[in-house]
Protein backbone atom coordinates (compact mmCIF):
# COMPACT_ATOMS: atom_id res chain seq x y z
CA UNK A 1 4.78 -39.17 -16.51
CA UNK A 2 7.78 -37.11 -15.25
CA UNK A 3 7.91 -34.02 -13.07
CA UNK A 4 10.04 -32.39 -11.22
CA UNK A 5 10.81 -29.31 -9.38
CA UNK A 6 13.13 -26.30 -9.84
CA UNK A 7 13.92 -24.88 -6.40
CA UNK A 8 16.74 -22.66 -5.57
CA UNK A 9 17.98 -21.13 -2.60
CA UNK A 10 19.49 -17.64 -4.08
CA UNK A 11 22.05 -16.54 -1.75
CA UNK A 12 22.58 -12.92 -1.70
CA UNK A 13 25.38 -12.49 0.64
CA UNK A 14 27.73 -15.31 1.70
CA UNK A 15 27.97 -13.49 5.57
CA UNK A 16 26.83 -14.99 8.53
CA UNK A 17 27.12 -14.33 12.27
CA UNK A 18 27.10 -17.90 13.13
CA UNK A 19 29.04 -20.69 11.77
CA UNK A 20 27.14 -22.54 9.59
CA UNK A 21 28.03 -26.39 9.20
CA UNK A 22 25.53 -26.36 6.41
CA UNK A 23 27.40 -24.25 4.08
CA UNK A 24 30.75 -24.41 3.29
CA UNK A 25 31.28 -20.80 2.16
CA UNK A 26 29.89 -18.34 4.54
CA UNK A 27 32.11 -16.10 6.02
CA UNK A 28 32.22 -13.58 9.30
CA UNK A 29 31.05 -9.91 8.50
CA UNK A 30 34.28 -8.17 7.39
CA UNK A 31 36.01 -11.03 6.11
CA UNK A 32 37.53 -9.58 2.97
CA UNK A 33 35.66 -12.65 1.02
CA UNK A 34 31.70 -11.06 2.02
CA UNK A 35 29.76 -10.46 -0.90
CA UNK A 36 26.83 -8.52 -1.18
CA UNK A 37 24.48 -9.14 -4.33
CA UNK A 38 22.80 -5.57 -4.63
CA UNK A 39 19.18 -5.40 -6.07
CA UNK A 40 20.19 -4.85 -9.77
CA UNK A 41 22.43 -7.71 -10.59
CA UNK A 42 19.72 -9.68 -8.78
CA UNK A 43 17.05 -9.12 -11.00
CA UNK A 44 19.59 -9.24 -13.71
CA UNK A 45 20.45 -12.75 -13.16
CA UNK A 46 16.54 -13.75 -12.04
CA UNK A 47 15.30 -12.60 -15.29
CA UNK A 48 18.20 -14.51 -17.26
CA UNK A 49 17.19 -17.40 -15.67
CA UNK A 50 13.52 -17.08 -16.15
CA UNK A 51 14.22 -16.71 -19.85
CA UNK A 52 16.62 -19.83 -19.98
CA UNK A 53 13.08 -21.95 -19.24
């Protein structure tokens, strides 16, 4: 038998106030890279993944 689990970190905004030596692309408030994923695309993109299962 094989299992295995689906688990995803969904990252809504790639700004942090500390440096993170985790993640390679955060960026400082302000930083003309910031992204903000607002609500709608995010359920856009959930529910085109939940389909894709």
């Amino acid at each position: 038998m094989v299992t295995w689990q689906i688990d995803r970190n969904v990252n809504t905004t790639n700004a942090y106030v500390t440096n993170s030596k985790f993640c390679n692309f955060y960026r400082k408030p302000g930083h003309k890279e910031v992204y903000i994923t607002d609500i709608e695309t995010l359920l856009r993109k959930k529910i085109q993944e939940f389909h894709y299962y």
